[in-house]
Each structure stands twice: as C-alpha cells, then as structure tokens.
C-alpha atoms as a PDB file:
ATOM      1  CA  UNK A   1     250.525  43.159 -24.824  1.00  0.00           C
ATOM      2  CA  UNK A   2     252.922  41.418 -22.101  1.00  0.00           C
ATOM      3  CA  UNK A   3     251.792  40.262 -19.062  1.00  0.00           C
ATOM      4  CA  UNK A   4     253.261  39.795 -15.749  1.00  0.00           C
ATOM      5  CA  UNK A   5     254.561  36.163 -14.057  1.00  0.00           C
ATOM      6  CA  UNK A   6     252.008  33.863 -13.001  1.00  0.00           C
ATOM      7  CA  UNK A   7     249.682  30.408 -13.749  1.00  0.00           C
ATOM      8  CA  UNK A   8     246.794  32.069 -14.679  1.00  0.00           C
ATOM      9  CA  UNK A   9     248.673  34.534 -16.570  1.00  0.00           C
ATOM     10  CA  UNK A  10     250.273  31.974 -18.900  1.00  0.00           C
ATOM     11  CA  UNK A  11     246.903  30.513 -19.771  1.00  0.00           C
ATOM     12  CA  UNK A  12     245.916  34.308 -20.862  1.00  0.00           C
ATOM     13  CA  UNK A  13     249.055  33.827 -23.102  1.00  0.00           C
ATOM     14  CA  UNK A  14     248.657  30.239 -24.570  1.00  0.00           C
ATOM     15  CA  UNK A  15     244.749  31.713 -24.988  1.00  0.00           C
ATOM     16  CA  UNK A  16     245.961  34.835 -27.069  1.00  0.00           C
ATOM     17  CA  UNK A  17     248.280  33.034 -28.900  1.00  0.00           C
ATOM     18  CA  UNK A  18     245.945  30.495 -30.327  1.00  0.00           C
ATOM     19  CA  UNK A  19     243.504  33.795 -31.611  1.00  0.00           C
ATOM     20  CA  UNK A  20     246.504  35.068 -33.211  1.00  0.00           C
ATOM     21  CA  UNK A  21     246.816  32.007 -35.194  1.00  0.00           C
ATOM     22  CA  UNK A  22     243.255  31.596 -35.884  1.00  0.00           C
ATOM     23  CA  UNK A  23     242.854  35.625 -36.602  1.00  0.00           C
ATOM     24  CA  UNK A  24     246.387  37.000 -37.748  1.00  0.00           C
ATOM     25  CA  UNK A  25     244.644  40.612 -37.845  1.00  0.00           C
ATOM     26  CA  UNK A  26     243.364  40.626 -34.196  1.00  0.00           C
ATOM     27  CA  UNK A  27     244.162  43.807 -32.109  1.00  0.00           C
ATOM     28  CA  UNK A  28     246.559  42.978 -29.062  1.00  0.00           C
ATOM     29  CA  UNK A  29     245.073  41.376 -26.067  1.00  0.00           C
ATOM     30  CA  UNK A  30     245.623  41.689 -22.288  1.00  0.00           C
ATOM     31  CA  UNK A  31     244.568  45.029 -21.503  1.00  0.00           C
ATOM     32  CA  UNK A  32     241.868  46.281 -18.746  1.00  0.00           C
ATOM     33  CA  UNK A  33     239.160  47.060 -21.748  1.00  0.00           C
ATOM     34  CA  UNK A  34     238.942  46.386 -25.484  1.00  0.00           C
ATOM     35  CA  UNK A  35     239.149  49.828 -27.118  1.00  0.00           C
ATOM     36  CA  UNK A  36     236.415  50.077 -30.349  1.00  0.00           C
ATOM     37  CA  UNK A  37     236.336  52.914 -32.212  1.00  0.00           C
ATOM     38  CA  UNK A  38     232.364  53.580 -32.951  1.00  0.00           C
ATOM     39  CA  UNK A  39     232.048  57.106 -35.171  1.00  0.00           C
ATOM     40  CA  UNK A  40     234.049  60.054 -33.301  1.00  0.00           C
ATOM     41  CA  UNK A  41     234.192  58.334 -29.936  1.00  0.00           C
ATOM     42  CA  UNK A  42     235.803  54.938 -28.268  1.00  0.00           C
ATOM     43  CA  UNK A  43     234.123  52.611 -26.503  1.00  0.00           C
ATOM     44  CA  UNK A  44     235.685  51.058 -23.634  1.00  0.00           C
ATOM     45  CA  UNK A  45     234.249  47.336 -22.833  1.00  0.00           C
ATOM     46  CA  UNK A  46     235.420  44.918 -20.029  1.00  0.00           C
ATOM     47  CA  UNK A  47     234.006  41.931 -18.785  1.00  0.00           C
ATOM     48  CA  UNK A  48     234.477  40.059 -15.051  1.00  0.00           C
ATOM     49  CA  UNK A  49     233.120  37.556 -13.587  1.00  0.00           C
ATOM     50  CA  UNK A  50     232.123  36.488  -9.885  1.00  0.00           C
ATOM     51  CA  UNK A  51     231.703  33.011  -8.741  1.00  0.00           C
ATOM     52  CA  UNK A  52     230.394  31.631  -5.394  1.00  0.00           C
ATOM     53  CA  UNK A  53     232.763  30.523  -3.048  1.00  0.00           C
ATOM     54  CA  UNK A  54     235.959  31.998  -5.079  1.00  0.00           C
ATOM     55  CA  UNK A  55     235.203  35.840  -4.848  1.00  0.00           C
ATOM     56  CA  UNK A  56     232.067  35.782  -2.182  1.00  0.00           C
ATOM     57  CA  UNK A  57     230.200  33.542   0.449  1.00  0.00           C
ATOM     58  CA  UNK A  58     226.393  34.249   0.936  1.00  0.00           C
ATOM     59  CA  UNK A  59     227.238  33.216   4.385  1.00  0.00           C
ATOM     60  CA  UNK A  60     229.098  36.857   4.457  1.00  0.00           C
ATOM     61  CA  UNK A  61     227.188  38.868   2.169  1.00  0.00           C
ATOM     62  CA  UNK A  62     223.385  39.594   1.155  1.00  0.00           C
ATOM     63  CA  UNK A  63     222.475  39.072  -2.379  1.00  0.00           C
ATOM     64  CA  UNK A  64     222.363  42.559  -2.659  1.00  0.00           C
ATOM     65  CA  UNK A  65     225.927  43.498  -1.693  1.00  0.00           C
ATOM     66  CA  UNK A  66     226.657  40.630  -4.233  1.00  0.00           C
ATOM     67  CA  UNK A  67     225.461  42.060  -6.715  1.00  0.00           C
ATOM     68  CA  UNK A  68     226.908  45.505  -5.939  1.00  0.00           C
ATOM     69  CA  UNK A  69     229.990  43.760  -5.585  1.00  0.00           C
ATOM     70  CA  UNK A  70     230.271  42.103  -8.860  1.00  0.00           C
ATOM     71  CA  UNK A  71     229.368  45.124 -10.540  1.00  0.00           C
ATOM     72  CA  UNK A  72     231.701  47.482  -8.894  1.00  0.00           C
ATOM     73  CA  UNK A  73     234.617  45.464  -9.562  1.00  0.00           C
ATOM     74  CA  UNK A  74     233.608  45.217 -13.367  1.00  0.00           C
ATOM     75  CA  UNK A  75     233.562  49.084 -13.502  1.00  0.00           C
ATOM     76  CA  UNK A  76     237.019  48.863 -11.852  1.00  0.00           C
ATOM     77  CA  UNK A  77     238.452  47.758 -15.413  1.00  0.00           C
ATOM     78  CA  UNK A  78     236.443  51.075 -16.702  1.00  0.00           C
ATOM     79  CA  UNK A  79     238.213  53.273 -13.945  1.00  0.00           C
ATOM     80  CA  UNK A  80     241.720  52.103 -15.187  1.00  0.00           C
ATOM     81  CA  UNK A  81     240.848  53.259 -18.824  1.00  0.00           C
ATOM     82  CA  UNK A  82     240.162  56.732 -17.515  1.00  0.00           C
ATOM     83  CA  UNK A  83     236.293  55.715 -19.265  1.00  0.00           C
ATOM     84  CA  UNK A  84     233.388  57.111 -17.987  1.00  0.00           C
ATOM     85  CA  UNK A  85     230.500  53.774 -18.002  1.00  0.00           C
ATOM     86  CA  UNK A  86     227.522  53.673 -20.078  1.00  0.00           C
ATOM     87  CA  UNK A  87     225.860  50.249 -19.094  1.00  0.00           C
ATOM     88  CA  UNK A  88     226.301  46.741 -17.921  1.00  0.00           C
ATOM     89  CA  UNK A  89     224.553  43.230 -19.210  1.00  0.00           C
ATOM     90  CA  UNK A  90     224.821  40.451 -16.468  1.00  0.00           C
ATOM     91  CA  UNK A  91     224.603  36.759 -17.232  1.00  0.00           C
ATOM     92  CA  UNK A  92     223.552  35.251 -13.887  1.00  0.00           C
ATOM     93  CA  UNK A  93     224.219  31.721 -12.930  1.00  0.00           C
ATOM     94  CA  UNK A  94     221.370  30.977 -10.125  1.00  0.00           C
ATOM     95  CA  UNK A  95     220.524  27.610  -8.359  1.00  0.00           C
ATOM     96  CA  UNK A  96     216.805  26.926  -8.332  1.00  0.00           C
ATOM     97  CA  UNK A  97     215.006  29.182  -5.830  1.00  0.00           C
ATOM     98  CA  UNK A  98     214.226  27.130  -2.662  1.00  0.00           C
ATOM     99  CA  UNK A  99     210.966  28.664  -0.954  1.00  0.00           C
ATOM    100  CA  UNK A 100     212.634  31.754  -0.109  1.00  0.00           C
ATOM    101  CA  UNK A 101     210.328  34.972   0.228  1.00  0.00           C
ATOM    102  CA  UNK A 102     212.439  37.036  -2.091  1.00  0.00           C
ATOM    103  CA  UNK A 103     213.967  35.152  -5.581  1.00  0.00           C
ATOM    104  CA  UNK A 104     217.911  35.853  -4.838  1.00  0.00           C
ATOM    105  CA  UNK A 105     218.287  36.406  -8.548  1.00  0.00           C
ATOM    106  CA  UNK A 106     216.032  39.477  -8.354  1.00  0.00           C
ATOM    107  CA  UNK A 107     218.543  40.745  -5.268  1.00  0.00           C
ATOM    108  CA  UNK A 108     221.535  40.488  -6.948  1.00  0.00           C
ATOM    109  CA  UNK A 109     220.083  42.384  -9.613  1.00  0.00           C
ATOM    110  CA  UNK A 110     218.854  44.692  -7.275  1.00  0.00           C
ATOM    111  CA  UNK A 111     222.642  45.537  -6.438  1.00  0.00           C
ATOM    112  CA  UNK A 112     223.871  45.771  -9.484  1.00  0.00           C
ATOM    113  CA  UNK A 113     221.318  48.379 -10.000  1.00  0.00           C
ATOM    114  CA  UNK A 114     222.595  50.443  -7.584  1.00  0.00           C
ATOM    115  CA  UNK A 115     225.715  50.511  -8.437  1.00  0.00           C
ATOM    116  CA  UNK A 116     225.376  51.757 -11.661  1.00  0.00           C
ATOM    117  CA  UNK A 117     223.248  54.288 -10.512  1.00  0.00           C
ATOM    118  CA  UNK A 118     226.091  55.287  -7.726  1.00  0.00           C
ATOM    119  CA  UNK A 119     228.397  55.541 -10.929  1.00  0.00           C
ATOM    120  CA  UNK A 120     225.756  56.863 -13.954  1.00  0.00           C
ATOM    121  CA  UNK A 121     225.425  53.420 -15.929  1.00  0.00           C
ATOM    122  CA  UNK A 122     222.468  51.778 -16.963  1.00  0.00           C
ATOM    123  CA  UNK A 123     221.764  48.296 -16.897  1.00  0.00           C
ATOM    124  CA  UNK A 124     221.113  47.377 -20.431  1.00  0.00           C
ATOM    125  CA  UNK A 125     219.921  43.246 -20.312  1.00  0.00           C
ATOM    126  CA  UNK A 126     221.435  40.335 -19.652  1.00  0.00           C
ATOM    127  CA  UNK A 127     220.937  36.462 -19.356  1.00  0.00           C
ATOM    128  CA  UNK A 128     220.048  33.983 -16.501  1.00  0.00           C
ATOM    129  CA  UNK A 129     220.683  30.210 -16.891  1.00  0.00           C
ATOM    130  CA  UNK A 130     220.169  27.661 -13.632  1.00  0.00           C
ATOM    131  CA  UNK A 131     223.964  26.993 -12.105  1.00  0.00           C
ATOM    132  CA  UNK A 132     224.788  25.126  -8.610  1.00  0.00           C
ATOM    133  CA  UNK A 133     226.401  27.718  -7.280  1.00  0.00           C
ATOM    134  CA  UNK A 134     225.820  31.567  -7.934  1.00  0.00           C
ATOM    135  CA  UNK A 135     227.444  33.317 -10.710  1.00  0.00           C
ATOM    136  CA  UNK A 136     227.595  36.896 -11.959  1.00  0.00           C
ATOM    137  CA  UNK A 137     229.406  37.633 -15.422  1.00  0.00           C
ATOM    138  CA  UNK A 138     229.360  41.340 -16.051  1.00  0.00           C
ATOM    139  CA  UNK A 139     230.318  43.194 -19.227  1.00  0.00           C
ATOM    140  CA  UNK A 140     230.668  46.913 -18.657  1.00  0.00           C
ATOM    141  CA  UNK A 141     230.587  49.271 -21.333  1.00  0.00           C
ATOM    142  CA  UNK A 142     231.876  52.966 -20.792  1.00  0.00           C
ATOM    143  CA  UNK A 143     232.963  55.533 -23.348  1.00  0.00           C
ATOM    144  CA  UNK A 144     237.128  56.714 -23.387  1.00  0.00           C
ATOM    145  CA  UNK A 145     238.060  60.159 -24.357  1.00  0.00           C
ATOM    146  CA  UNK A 146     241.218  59.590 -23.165  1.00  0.00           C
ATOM    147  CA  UNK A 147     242.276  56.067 -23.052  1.00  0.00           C
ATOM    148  CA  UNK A 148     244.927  55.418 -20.402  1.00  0.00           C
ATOM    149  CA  UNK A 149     246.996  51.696 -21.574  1.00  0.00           C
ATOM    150  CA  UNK A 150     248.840  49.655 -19.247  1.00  0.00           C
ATOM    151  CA  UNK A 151     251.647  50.583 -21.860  1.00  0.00           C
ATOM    152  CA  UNK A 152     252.811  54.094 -21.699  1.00  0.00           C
ATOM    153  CA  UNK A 153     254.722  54.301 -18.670  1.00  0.00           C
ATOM    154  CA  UNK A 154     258.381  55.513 -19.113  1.00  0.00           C
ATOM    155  CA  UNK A 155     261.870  55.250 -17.462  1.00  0.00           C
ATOM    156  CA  UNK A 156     261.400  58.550 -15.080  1.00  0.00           C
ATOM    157  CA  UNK A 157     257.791  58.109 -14.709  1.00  0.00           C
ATOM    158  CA  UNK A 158     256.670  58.396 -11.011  1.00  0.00           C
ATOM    159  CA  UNK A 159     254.551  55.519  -9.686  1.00  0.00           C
ATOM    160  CA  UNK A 160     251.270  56.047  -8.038  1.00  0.00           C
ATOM    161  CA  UNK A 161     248.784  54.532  -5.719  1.00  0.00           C
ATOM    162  CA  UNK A 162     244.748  55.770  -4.981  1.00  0.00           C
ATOM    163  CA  UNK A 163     242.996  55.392  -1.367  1.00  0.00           C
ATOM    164  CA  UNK A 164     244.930  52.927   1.282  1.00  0.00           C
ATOM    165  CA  UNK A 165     245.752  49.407   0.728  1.00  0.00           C
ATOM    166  CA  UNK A 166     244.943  46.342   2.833  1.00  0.00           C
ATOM    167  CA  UNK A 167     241.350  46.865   3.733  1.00  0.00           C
ATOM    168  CA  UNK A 168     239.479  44.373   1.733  1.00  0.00           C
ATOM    169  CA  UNK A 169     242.241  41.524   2.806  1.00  0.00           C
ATOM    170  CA  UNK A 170     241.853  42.641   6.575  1.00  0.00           C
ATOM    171  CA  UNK A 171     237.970  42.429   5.895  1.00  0.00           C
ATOM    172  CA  UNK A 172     238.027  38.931   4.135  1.00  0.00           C
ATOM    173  CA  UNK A 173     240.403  37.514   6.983  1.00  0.00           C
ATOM    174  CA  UNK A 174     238.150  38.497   9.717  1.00  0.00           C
ATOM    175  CA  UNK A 175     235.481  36.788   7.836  1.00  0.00           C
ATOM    176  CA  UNK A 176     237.085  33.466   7.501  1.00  0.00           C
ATOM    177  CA  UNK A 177     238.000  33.590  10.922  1.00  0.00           C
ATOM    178  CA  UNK A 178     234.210  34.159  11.821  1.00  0.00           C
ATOM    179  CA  UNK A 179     234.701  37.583  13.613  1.00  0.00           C
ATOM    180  CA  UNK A 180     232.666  40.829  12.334  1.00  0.00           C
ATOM    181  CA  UNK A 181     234.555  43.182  10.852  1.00  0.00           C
ATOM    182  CA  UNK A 182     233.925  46.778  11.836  1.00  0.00           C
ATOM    183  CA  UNK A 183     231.010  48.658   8.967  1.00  0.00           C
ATOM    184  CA  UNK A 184     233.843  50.421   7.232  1.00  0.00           C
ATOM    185  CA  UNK A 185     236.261  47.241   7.111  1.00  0.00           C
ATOM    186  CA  UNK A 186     233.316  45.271   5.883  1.00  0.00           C
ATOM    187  CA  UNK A 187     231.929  47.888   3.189  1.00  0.00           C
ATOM    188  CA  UNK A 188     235.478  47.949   2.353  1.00  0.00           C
ATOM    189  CA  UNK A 189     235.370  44.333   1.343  1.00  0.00           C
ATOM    190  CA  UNK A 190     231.137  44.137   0.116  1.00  0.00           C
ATOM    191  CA  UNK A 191     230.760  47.657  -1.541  1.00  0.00           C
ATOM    192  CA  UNK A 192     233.806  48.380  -3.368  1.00  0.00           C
ATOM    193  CA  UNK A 193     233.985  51.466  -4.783  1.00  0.00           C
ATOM    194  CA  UNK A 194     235.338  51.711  -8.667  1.00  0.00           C
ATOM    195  CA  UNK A 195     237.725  55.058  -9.195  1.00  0.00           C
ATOM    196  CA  UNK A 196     235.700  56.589 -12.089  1.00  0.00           C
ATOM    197  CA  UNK A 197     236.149  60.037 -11.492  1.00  0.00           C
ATOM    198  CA  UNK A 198     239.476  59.024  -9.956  1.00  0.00           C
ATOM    199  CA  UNK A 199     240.829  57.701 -13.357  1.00  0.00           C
ATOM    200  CA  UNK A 200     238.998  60.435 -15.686  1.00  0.00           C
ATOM    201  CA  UNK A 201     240.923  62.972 -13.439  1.00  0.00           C
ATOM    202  CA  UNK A 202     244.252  61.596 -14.064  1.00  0.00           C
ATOM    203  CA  UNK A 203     243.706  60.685 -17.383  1.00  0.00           C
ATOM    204  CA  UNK A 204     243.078  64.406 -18.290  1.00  0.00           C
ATOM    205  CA  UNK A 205     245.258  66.435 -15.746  1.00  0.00           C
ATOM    206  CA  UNK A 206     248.876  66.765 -15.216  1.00  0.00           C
ATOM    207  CA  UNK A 207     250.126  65.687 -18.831  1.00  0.00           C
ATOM    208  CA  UNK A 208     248.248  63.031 -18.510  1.00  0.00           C
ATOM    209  CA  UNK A 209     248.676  59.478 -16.704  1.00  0.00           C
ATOM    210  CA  UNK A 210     251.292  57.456 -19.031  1.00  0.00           C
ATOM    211  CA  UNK A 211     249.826  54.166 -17.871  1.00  0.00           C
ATOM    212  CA  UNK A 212     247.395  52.784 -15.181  1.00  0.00           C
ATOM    213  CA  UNK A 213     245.740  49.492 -14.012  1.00  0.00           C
ATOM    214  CA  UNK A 214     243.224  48.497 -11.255  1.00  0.00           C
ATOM    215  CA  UNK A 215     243.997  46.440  -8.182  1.00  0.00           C
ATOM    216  CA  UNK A 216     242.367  43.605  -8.237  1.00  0.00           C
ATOM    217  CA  UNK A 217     244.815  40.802  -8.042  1.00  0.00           C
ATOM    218  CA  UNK A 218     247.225  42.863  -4.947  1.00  0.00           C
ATOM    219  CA  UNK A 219     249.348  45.799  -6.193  1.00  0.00           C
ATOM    220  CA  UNK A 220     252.341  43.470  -5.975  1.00  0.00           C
ATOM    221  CA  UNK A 221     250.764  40.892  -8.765  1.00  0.00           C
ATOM    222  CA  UNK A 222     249.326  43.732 -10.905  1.00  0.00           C
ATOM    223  CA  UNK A 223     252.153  46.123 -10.830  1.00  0.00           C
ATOM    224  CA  UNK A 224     254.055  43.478 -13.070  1.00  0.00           C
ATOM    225  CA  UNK A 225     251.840  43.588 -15.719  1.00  0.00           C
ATOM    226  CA  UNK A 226     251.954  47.575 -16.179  1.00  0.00           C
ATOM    227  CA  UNK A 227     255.880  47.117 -16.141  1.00  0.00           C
ATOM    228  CA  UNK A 228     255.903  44.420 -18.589  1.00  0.00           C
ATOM    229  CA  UNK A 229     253.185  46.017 -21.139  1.00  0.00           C
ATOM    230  CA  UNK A 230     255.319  49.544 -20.744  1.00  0.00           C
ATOM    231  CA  UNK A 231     258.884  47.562 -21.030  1.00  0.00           C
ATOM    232  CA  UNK A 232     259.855  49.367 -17.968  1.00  0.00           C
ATOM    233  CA  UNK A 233     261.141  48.257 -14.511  1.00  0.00           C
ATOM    234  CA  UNK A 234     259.500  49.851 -11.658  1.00  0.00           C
ATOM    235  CA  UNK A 235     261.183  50.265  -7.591  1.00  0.00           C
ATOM    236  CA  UNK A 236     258.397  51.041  -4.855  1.00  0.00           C
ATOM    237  CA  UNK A 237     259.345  51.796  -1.984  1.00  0.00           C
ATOM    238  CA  UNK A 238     257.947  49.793   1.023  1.00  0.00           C
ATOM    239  CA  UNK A 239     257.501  52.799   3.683  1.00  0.00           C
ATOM    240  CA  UNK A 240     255.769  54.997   1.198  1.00  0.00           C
ATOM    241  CA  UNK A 241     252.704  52.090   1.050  1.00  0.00           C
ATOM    242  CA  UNK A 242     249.454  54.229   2.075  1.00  0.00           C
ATOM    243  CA  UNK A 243     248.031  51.478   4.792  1.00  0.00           C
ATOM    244  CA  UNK A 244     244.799  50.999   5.994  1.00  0.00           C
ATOM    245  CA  UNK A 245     244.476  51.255  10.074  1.00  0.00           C
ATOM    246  CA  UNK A 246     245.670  48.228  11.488  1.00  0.00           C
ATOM    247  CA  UNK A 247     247.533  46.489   8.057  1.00  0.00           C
ATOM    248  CA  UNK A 248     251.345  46.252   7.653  1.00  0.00           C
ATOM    249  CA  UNK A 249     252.192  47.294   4.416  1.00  0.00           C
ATOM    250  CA  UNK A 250     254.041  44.422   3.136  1.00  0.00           C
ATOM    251  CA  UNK A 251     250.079  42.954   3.797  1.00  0.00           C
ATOM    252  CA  UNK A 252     248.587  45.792   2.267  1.00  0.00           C
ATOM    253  CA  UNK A 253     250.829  45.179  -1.412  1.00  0.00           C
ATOM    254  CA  UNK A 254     249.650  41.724  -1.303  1.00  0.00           C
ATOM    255  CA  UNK A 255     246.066  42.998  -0.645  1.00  0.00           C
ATOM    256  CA  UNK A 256     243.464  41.948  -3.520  1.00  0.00           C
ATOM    257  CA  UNK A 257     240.635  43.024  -4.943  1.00  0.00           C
ATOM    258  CA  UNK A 258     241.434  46.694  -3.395  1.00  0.00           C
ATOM    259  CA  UNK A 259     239.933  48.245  -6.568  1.00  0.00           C
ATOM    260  CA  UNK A 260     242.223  50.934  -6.435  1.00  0.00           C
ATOM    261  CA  UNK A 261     244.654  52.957  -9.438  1.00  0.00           C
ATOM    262  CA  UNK A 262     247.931  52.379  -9.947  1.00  0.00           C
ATOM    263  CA  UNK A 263     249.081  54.856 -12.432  1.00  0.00           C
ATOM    264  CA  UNK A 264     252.271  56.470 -13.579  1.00  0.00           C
ATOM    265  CA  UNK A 265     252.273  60.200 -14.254  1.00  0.00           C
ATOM    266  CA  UNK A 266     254.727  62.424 -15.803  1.00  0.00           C
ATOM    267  CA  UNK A 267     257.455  63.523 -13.253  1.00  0.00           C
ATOM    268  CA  UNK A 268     257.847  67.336 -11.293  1.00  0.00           C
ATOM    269  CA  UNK A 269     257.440  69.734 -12.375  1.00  0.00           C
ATOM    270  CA  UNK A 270     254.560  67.974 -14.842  1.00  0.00           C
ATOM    271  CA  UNK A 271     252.763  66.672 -12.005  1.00  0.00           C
ATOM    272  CA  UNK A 272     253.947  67.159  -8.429  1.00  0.00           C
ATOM    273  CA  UNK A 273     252.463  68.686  -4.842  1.00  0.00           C
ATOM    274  CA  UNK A 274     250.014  71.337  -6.591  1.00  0.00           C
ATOM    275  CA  UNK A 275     248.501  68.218  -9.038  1.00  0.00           C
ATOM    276  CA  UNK A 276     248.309  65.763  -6.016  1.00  0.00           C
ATOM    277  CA  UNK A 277     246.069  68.277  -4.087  1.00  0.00           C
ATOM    278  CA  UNK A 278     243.799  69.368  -7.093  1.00  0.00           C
ATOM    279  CA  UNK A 279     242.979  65.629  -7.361  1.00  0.00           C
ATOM    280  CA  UNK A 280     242.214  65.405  -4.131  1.00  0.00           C
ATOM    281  CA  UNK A 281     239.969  68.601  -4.176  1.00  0.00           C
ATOM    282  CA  UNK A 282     238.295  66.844  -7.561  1.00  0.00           C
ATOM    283  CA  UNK A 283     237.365  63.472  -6.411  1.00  0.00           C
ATOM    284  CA  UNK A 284     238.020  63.254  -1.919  1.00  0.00           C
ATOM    285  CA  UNK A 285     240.628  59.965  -2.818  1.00  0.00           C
ATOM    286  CA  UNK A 286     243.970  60.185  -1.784  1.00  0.00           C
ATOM    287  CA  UNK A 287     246.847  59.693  -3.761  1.00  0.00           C
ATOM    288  CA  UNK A 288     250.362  58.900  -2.878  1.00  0.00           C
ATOM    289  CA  UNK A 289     253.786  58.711  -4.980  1.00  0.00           C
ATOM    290  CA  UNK A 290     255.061  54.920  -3.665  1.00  0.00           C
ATOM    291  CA  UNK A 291     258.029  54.310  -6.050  1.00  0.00           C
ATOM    292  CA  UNK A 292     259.355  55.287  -9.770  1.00  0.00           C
ATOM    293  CA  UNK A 293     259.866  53.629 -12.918  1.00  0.00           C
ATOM    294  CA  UNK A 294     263.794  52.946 -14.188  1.00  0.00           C
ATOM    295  CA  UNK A 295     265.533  51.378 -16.893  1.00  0.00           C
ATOM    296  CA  UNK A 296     265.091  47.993 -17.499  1.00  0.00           C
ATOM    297  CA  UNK A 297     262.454  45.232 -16.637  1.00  0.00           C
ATOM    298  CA  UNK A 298     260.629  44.258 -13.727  1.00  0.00           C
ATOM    299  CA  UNK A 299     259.945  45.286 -10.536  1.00  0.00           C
ATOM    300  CA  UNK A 300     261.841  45.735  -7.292  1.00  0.00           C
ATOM    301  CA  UNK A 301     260.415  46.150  -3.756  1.00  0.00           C
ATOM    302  CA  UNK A 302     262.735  48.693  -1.340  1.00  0.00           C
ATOM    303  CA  UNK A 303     262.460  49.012   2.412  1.00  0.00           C
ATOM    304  CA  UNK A 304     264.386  51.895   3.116  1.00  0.00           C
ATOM    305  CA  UNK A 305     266.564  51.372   0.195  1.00  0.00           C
ATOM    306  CA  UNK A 306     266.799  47.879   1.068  1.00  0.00           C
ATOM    307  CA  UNK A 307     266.019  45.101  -1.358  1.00  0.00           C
ATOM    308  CA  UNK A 308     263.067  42.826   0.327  1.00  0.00           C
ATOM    309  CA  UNK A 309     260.667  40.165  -1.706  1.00  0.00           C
ATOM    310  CA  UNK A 310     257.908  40.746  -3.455  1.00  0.00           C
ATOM    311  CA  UNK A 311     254.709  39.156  -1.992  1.00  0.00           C
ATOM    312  CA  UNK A 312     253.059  36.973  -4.042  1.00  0.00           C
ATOM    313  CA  UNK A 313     249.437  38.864  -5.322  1.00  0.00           C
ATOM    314  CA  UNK A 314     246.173  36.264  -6.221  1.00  0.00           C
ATOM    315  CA  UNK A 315     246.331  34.231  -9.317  1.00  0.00           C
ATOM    316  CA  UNK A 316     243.195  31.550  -9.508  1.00  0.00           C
ATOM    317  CA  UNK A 317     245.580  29.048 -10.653  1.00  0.00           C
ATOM    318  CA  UNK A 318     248.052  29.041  -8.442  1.00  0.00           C
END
C-alpha cells in the first residue's frame, strides 16, 4: 500500500519494510483497518492512540470528553472501512491518582463508554499500566460487509468530502489562545463524531464508494495517501471546500483531526444530485463534490482553475 509524503509517513514505510523482510507472506500494510476474514464475515480492526499534551490538555477537556474523544477518533478508522463497530479494548496510561474525589482513570473510561454506546460497540477489556502523562490506546473492532480501501479510486472518479471542514482547528486555536470557544466549536473539537452510518451508506449506495479515508491528519495531508494507494492524481477545487462559519477554506483543508470522509464515488449518472440527497435523508451529514480524480499521480489544489499550494496537513514528526 503507498502512502503519501511526509516524516512520519516514511517511518510507516522503513516499519513495513522491515515486516516484509522478517514475514515475506504478510498482507499489505498502511490501510485505515486490517481486514481478517473470520468464517463468512470480515472483521475490520484499527488501533489509535491519544497522548497527553499531543492530541488533548486536561486543562481543556474533562476526563470524560477524553475519553469520548479517544474513542471516537478510533471508530473514525471503522467509518472509512464502511464497518459497522463491534467493541473496543483500551490500554490506559494513568499517573498515580493524587487525592482527587473521582479516580480520572474511571472517567476516561466513563467516556469511552459512551461513545460506543452513541455508535452500538461494546467495550470488551483492556489494560491500565501507571504513565506520567495520560494515555489512551484504543483498538476498535467492527465487522465489513463491504470493505471500502484507500485503493480503488479511478481516473474519472469524483472526489468527495462529509460535514464542513475547519471546526476542530478553529476550536483548538481558541484554546491555545485561552478564549472559550462557542458549545458547538468546542464539541466540535472534544466530542467528535465518527461517520459510521455515513461510510456504511456510501459503501453500499451509488455503485459503491471506489475508495475512502478519514480526516484525521487535514484533508490536504490525507488526500495524498488515497491518491497514492489508488495510483491516481486527484484536483480539488479550492471554492468548492464546505467551511465551517468563520474558517477560510485554505484553513479548513489544513484542518486536522476533522473526522470526516473523503471518498471517491463513481461519476453521473452512477452517483450524482438524486444520490447526494438520499444520503443526506439517510444519515443528516452533508456531502459535497470538492474536486475529481485524473490521470496521473498526485494531487493538485485549484482556486478557480488556478494552481495554488497545498497546505501542509499534521505529521507528528515533522
């Protein structure tokens, strides 16, 4: 599986490269889930981890949202396999507790229990060791009747975009500026929401998404890994960027952790007008055509037909 440009990204490689050589067999790497056939169905499994002071601040968030937090970006990875979940386990990284009422572990748990139940998974065990800072590694398991790849898209594919972009950045920059975001500009950041039905909807409907991914790392970082897996280049076009209120949308493609789809679909008359309002009628997200996938390799930002560049997305190693 080929990835897109980046630090972190090349340690992926070097790290899937040396399996290769140790297991010559192994299935390809680098996808949102591992696909394992169990009997007459596929499992979908993920794993994703949230660290203290990289991905949250308890000075911003409760343990609670934390945990909801941790776990809804973990059933992201589910969302972009068009999987519906089954369970979590969550290995928690907790300093000692330090004569608080309520343990903080217990909290976080708390949240992640309520986010499966938002979504219909069940938390199915875990591990706790003591850590200086908090940590929450969660492995999601959901079942695939339809797999969606980051792989399939093809040259005449249209390119797609869920909800509005630029939210959770908007959120986060308020909150390292000390000012209080508004509830929905906060939630937007604390209670992400994974696309489950979202992603089982396009998966099935329309001839079928050819590819998707989540957002997690800004749509400009991770819509170079869906057009290097699929061998395709992609153009988006700048003005057609859904925004939310108040972001500009060359801020809203750099935007991480958005959670949201990016998915190519069959072109008109496959999938058109009629399918874009059925999925809104199915699942209340929006979902906007932003650009189209061509010959070639990579991936080319437009504004108004104009070539501009592409804003650099997250990478932890950068």
């Amino acid at each position: 599986m080929n990835l897109g440009p980046g630090k972190e990204f090349d340690r992926i490689r070097a790290i899937i490269s040396r399996i290769a050589d140790v297991l010559p067999e192994h299935e390809p790497l680098g996808d949102d889930c591992a696909l394992l056939p169990v009997g007459g169905t596929t499992l979908a499994l993920s794993i994703d981890v949230s660290l203290e002071d990289v991905h949250f601040r308890t000075a911003w968030l409760d343990f609670k949202e934390i945990g909801f937090r941790a776990a809804g970006a973990a059933l992201s990875d589910l969302a972009a396999e068009g999987a519906s979940p089954l369970g979590v386990l969550v290995s928690l990284g907790v300093p000692p507790q330090s004569g608080t009422k309520t343990d903080p572990a217990v909290e976080i748990m708390e949240g992640v229990a309520a986010m499966c139940a938002q979504v219909g998974a069940k938390v199915l065990g875990g591990d706790m060791a003591r850590s200086e800072k908090y940590v929450i590694d969660v492995c999601v398991i959901g079942r695939a009747e339809q797999p969606v790849r980051r792989s399939g898209a093809r040259e005449g594919d249209s390119l797609w975009v869920t909800g509005y972009l630029g939210g959770a950045a908007l959120a986060l920059d308020k909150l390292r500026n000390g000012e209080r975001p508004s509830k929905p500009l906060r939630d937007r950041y604390a209670r992400p929401e994974p696309r489950i039905a979202a992603g089982r909807w396009l998966a099935a409907h329309g001839g079928g998404a050819t590819a998707m991914i989540d957002i997690s790392d800004g749509l400009s970082q991770d819509v170079q890994h869906l057009a290097a897996a699929s061998g395709v280049g992609i153009e988006i076009e700048l003005e057609r960027i859904p925004c939310w209120e108040g972001v500009q949308a060359i801020a809203a493609v750099a935007s991480g952790e958005e959670f949201e789809l990016l998915v190519t679909m069959p072109p008109p008359p496959a999938f058109g007008d009629a399918g874009v309002s059925s999925f809104r009628t199915a699942t209340g997200v929006a979902l906007t055509r932003i650009g189209t996938c061509v010959r070639g390799g990579g991936v080319r930002l437009l504004d108004h037909g104009k070539p501009v560049p592409l804003p650099p997305g997250f990478d932890h190693f950068a």
